[in-house]
C-alpha atoms as a PDB file:
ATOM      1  CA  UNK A   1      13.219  -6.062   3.807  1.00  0.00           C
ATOM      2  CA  UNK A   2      13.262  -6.415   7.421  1.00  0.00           C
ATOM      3  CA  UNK A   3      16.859  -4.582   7.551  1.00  0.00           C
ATOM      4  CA  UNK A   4      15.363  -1.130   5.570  1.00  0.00           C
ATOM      5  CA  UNK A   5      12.314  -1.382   8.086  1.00  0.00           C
ATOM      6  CA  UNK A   6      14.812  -1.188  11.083  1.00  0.00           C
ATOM      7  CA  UNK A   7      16.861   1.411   9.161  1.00  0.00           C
ATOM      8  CA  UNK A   8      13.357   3.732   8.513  1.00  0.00           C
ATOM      9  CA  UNK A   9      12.183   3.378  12.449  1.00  0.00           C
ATOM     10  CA  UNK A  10      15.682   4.514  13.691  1.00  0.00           C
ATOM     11  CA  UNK A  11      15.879   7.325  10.849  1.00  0.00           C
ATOM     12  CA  UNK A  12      12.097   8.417  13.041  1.00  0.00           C
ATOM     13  CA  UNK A  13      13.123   8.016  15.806  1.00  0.00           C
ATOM     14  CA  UNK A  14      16.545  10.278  15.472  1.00  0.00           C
ATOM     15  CA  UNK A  15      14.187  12.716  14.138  1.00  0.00           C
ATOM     16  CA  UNK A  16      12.158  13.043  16.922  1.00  0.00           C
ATOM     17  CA  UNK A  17      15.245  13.031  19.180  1.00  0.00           C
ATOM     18  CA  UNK A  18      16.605  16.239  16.922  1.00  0.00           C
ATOM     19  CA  UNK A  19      13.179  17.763  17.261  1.00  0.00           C
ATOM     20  CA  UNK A  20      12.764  17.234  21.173  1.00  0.00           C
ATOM     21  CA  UNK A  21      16.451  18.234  21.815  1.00  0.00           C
ATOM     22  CA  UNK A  22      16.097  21.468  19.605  1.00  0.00           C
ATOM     23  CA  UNK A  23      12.993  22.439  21.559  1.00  0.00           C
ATOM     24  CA  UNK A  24      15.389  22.346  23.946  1.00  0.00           C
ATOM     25  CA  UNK A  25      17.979  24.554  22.815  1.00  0.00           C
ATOM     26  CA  UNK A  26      16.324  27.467  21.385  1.00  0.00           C
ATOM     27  CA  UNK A  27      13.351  27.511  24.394  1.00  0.00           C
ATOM     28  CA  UNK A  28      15.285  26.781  27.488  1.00  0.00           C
ATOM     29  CA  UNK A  29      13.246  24.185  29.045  1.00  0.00           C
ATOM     30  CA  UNK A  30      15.442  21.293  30.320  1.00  0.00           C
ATOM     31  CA  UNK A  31      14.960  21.422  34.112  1.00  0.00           C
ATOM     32  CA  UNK A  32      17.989  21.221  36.611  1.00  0.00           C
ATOM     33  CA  UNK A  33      16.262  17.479  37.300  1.00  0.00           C
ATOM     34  CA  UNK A  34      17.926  16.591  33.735  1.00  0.00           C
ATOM     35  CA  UNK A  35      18.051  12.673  34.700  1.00  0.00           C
ATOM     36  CA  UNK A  36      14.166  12.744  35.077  1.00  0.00           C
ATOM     37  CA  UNK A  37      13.985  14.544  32.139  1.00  0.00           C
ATOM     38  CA  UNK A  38      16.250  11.963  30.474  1.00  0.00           C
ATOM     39  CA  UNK A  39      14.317   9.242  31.302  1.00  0.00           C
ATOM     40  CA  UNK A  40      10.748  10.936  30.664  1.00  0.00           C
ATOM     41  CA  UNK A  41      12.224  11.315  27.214  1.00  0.00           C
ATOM     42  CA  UNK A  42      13.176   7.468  27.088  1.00  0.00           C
ATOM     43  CA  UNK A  43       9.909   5.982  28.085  1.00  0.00           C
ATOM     44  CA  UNK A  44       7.601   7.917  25.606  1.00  0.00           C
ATOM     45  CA  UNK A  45      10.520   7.344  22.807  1.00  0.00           C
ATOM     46  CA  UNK A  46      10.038   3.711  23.670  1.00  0.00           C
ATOM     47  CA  UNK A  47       6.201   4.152  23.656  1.00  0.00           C
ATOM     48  CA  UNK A  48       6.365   5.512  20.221  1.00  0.00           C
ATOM     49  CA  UNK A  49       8.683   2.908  18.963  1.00  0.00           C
ATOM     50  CA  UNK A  50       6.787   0.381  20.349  1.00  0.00           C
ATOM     51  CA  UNK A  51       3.676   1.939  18.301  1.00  0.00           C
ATOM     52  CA  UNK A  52       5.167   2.321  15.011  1.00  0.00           C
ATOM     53  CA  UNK A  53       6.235  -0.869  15.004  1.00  0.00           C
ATOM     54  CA  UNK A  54       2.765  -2.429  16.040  1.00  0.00           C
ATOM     55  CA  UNK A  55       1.617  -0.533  13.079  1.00  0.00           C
ATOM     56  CA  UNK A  56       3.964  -0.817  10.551  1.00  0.00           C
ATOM     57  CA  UNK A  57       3.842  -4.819  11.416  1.00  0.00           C
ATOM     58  CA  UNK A  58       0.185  -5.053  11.259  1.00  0.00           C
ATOM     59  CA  UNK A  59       0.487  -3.307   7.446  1.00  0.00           C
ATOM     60  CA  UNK A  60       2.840  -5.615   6.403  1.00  0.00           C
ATOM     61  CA  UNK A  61       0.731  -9.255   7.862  1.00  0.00           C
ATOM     62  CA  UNK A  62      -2.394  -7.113   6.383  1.00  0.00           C
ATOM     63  CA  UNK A  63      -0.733  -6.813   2.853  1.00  0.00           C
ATOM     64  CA  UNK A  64       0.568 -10.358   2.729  1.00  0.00           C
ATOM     65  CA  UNK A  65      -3.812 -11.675   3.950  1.00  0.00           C
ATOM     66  CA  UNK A  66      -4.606  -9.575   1.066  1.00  0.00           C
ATOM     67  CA  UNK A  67      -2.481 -10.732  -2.038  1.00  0.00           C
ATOM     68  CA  UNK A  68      -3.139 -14.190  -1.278  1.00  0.00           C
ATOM     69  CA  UNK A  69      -6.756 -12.951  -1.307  1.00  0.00           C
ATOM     70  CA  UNK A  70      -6.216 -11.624  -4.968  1.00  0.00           C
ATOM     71  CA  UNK A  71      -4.864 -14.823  -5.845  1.00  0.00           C
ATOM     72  CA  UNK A  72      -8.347 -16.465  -5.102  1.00  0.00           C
ATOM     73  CA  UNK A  73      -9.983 -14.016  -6.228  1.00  0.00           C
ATOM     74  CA  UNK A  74      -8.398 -14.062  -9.797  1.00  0.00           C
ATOM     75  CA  UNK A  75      -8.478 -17.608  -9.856  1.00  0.00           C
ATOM     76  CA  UNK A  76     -12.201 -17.776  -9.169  1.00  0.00           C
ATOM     77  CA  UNK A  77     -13.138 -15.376 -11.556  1.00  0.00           C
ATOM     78  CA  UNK A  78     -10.842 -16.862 -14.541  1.00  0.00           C
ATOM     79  CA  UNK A  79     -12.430 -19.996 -14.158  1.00  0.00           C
ATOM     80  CA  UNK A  80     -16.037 -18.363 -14.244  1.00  0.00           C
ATOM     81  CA  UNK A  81     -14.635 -17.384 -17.709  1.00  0.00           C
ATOM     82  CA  UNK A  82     -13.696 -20.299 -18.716  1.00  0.00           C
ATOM     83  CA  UNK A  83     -10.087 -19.385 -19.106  1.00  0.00           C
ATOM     84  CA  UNK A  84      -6.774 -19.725 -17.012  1.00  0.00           C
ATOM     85  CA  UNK A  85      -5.502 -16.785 -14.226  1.00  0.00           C
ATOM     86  CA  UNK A  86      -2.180 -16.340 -16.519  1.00  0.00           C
ATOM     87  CA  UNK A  87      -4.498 -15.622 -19.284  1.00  0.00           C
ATOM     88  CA  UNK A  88      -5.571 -11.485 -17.809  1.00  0.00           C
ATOM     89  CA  UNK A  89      -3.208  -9.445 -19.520  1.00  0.00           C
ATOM     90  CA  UNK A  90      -4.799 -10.725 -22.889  1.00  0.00           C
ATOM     91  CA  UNK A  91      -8.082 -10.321 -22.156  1.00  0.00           C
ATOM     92  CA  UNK A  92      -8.424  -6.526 -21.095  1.00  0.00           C
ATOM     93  CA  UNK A  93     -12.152  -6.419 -21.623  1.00  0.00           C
ATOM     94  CA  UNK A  94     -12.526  -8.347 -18.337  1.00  0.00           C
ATOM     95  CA  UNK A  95     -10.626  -6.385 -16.549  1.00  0.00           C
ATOM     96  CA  UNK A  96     -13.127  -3.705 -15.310  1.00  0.00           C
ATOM     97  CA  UNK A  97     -15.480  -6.869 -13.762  1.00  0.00           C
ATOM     98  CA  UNK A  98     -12.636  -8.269 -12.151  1.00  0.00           C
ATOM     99  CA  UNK A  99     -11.622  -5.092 -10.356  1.00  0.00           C
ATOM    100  CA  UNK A 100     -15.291  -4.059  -9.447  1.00  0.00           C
ATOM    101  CA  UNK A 101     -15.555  -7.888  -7.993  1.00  0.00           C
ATOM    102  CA  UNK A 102     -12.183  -6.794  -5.592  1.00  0.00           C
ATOM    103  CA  UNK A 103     -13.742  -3.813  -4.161  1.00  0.00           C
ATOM    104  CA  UNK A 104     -15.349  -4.733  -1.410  1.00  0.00           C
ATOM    105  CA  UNK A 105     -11.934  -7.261  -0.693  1.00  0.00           C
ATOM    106  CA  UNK A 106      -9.663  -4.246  -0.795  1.00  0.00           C
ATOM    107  CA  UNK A 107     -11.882  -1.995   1.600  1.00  0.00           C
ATOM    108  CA  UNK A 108     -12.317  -4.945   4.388  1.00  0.00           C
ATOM    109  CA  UNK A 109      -8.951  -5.598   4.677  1.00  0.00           C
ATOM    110  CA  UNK A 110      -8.008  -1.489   4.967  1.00  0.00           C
ATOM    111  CA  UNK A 111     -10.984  -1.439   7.399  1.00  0.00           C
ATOM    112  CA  UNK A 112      -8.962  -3.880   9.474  1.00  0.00           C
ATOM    113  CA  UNK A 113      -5.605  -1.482   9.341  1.00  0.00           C
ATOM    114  CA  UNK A 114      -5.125   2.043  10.215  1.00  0.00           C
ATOM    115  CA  UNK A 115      -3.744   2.649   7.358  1.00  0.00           C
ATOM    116  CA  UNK A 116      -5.427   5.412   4.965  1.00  0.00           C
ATOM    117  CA  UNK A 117      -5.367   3.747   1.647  1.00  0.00           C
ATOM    118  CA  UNK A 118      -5.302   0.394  -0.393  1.00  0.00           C
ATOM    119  CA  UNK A 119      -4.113  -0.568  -4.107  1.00  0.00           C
ATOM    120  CA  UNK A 120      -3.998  -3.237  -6.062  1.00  0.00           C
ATOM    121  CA  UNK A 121      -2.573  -2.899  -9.663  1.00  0.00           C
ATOM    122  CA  UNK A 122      -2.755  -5.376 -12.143  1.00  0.00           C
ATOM    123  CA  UNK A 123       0.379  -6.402 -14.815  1.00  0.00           C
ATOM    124  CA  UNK A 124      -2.652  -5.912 -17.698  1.00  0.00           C
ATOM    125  CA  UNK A 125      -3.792  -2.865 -19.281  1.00  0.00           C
ATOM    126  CA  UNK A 126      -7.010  -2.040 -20.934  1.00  0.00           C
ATOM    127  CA  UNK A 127      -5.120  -0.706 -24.309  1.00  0.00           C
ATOM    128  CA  UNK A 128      -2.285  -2.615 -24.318  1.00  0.00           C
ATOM    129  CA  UNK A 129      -1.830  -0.904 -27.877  1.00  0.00           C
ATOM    130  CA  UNK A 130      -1.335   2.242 -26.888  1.00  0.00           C
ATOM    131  CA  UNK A 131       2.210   4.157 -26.578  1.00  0.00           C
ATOM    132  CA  UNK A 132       3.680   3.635 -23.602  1.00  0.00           C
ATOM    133  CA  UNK A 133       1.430   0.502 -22.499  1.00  0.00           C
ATOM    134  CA  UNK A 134       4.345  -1.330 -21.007  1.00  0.00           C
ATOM    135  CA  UNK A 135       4.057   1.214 -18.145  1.00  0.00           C
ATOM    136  CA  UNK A 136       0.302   1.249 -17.724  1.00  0.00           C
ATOM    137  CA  UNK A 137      -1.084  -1.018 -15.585  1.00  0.00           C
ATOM    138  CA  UNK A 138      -4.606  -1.397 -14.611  1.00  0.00           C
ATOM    139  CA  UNK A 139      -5.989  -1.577 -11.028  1.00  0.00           C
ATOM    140  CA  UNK A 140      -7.164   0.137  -7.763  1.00  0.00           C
ATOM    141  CA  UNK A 141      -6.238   2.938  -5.631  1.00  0.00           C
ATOM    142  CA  UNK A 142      -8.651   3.488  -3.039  1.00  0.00           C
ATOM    143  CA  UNK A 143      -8.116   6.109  -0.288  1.00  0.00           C
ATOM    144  CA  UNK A 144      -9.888   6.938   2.982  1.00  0.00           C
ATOM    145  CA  UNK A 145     -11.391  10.391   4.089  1.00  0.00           C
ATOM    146  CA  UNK A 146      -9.691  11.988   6.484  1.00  0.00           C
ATOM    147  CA  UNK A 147     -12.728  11.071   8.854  1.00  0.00           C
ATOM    148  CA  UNK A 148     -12.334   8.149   8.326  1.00  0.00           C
ATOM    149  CA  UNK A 149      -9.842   5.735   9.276  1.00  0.00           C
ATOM    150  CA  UNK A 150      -9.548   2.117  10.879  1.00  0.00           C
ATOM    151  CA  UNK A 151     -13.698   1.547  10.152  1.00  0.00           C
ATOM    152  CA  UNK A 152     -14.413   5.053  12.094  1.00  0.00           C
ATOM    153  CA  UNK A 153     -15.800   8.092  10.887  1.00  0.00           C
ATOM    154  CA  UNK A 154     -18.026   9.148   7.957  1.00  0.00           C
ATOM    155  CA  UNK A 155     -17.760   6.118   5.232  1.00  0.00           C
ATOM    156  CA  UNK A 156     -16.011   8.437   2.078  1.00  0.00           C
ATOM    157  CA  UNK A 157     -13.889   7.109  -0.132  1.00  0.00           C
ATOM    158  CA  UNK A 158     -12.325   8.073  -2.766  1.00  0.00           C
ATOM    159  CA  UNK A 159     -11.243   6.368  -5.880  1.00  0.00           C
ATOM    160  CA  UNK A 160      -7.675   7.765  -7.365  1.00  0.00           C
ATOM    161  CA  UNK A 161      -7.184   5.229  -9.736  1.00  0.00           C
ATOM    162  CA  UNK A 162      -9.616   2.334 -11.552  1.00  0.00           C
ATOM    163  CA  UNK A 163     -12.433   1.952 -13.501  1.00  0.00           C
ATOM    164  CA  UNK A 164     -14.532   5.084 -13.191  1.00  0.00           C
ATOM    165  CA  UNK A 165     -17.981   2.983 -12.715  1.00  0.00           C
ATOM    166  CA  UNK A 166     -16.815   2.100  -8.994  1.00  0.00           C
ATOM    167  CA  UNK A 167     -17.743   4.984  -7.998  1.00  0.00           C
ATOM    168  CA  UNK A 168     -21.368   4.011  -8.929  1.00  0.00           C
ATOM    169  CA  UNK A 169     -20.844   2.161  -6.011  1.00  0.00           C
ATOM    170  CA  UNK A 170     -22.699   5.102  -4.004  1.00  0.00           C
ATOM    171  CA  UNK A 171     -19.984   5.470  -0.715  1.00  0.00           C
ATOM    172  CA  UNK A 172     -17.118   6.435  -3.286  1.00  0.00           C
ATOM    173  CA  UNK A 173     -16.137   9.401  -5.412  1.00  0.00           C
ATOM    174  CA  UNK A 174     -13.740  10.046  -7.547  1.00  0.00           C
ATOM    175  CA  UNK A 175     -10.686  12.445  -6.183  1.00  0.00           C
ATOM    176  CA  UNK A 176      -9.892  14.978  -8.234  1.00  0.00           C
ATOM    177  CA  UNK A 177      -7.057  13.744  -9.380  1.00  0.00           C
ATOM    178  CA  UNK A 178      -8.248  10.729 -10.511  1.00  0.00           C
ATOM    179  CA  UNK A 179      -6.939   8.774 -13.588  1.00  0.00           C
ATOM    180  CA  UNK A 180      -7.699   4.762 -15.084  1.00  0.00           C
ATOM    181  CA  UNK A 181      -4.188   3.705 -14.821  1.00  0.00           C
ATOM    182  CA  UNK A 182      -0.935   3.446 -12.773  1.00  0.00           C
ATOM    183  CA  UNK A 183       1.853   4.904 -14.389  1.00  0.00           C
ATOM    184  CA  UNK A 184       4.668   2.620 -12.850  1.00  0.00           C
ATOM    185  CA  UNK A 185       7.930   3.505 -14.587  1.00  0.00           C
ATOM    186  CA  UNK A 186      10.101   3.882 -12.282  1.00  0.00           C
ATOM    187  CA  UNK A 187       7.997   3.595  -9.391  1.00  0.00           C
ATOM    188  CA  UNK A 188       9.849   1.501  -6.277  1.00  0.00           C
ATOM    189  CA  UNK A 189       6.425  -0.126  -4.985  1.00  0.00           C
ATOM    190  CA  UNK A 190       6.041  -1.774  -8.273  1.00  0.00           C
ATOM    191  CA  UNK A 191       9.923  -2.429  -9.312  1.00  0.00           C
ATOM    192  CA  UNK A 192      11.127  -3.656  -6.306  1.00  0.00           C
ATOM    193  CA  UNK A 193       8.878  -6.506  -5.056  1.00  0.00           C
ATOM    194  CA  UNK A 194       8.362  -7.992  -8.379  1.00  0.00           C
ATOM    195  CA  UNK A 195      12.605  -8.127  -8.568  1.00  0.00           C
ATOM    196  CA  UNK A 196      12.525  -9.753  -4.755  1.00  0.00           C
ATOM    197  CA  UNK A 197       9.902 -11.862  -6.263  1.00  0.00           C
ATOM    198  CA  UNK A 198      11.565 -12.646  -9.688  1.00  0.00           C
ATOM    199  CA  UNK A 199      14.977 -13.496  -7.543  1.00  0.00           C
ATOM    200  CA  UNK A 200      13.610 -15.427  -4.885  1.00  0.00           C
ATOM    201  CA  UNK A 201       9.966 -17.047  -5.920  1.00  0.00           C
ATOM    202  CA  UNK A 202      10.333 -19.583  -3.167  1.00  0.00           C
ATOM    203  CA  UNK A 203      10.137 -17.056  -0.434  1.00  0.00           C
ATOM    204  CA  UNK A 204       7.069 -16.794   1.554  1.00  0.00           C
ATOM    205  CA  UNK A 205       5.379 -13.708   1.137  1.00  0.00           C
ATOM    206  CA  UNK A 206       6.159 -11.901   4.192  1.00  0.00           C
ATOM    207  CA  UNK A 207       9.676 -12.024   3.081  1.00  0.00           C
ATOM    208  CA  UNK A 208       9.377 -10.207   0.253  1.00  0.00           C
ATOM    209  CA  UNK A 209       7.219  -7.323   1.292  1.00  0.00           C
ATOM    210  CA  UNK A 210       8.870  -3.603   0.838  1.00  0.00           C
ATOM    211  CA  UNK A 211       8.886  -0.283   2.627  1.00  0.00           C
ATOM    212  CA  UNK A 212       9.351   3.209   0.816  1.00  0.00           C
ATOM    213  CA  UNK A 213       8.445   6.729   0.894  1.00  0.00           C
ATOM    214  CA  UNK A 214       6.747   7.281  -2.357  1.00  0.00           C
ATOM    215  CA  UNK A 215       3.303   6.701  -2.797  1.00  0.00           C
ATOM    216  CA  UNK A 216       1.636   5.048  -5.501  1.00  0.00           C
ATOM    217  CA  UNK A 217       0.763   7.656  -7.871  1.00  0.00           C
ATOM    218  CA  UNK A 218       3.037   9.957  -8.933  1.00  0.00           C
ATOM    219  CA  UNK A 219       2.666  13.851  -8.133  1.00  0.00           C
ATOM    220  CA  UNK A 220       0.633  13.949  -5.338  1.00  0.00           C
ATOM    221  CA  UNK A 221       2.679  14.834  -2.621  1.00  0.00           C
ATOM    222  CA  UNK A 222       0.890  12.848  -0.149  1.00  0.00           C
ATOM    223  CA  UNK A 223       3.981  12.409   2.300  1.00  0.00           C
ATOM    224  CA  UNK A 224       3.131   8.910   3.007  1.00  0.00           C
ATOM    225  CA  UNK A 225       4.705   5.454   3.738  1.00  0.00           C
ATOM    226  CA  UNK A 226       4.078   2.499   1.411  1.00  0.00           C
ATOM    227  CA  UNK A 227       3.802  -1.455   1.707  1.00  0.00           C
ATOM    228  CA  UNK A 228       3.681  -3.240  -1.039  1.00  0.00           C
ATOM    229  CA  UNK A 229       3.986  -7.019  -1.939  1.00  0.00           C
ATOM    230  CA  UNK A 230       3.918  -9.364  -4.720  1.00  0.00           C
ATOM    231  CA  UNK A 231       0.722 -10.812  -5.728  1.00  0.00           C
ATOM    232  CA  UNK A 232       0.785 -14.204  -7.939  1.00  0.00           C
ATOM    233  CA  UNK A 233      -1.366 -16.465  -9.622  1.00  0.00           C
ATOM    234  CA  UNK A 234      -2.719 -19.782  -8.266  1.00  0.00           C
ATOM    235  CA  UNK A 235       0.714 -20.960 -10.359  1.00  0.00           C
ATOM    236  CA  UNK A 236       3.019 -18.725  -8.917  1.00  0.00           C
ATOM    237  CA  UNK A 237       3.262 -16.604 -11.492  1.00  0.00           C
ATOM    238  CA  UNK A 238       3.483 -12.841 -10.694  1.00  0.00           C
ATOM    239  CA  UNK A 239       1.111 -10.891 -11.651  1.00  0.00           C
ATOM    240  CA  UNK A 240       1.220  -7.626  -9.889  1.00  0.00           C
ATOM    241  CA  UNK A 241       1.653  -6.230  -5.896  1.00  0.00           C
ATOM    242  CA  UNK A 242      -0.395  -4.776  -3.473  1.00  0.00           C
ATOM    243  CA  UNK A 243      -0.423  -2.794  -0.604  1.00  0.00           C
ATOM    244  CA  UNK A 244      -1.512   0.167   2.076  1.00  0.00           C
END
């Protein structure tokens, strides 16, 4: 996972080069000083390296704090029920107090990124009879306003996906395109750390965390990058990811 980070920093960081050195070309403004220019180029390059990775590092450490967080959290609740964390996926009518009791869990730990979203989804759905329930999965998709990012701004959020009595929470609304499920056929931030997960189990966490360019529900277009990780139960037994 490390090795497709590196390969998506130098993929930005090319682009700005193109973008900086076609400024260049069409408006005329590289100065007969072109060393200077050179190395102005180089130091805010590095500066912006430097800043991405500080940032896409902190998302990653921030993902891996919060699935071991969902693994306590799941355990505690299970137990309150008198039944075992493997046992979710067949009990779907708990599945709406479990995700209202990860709320607040979720939003601390995107308060603490600058990232603009969290999710969490769940290998359970709440009609696991249904058509198509194999690629339904409940959970949480919680997004910030554009105010409002690393703990600043107005306190908005929006809910995009989960149980539509969150919202009664009073500081979150439901976005217009919201639905109750993930749809996650086919979807790289839920295929590919469960197979890391599957192949490797022993890893630690923050070797199995992936990077990719599609967000977590499908059809929004929100030109984003996505972290995502396994989550497990107190067993080790994988029960979902999540993610910024």
């Amino acid at each position: 996972m490390r090795r497709r980070f590196l390969v998506l920093l130098l993929i930005l960081m090319f682009t700005m080069l193109a973008g900086v050195f076609l400024l260049i070309s069409v408006f005329g403004v590289l100065p007969a000083g072109a060393g200077a220019t050179e190395r102005l180029f180089a130091n805010e390059l590095g500066h912006l390296t430097a800043d991405t990775t500080r940032q896409y590092g902190g998302a990653s450490a921030a993902a891996v704090r919060l699935s071991k967080q969902l693994t306590a959290g799941l355990a505690a609740f299970m137990k309150r029920e008198g039944l075992s964390a493997d046992n979710v996926k067949n009990h779907p009518e708990l599945l709406e107090s479990f995700m209202s009791e990860q709320v607040s869990a979720l939003l601390a730990n995107l308060d603490a990124t600058e990232c603009s979203g969290v999710f969490f989804v769940l290998d359970a759905t709440v009609n696991p009879g249904l058509p198509g329930a194999e690629n339904s999965k409940a959970g949480l998709y919680l997004r910030n306003s554009e105010s409002y990012v690393g703990g600043m701004g107005s306190e908005t959020r929006y809910l995009l996906r989960g149980f539509p009595s969150i919202s009664s929470f009073g500081y979150i609304n439901l976005q217009a395109k919201w639905d109750l499920e993930f749809d996650v056929e086919g979807q790289l931030f839920w295929d590919k750390p469960r197979e890391a997960y599957e192949a490797s189990p022993r890893l630690p966490l923050s070797r199995l965390i992936y990077w990719c360019s599609t967000g977590p529900v499908q059809g929004l277009n929100e030109g984003v990058m996505v972290c995502s990780v396994p989550v497990t139960d107190s067993y080790g037994r994988l029960i979902g990811v999540c993610g910024f």
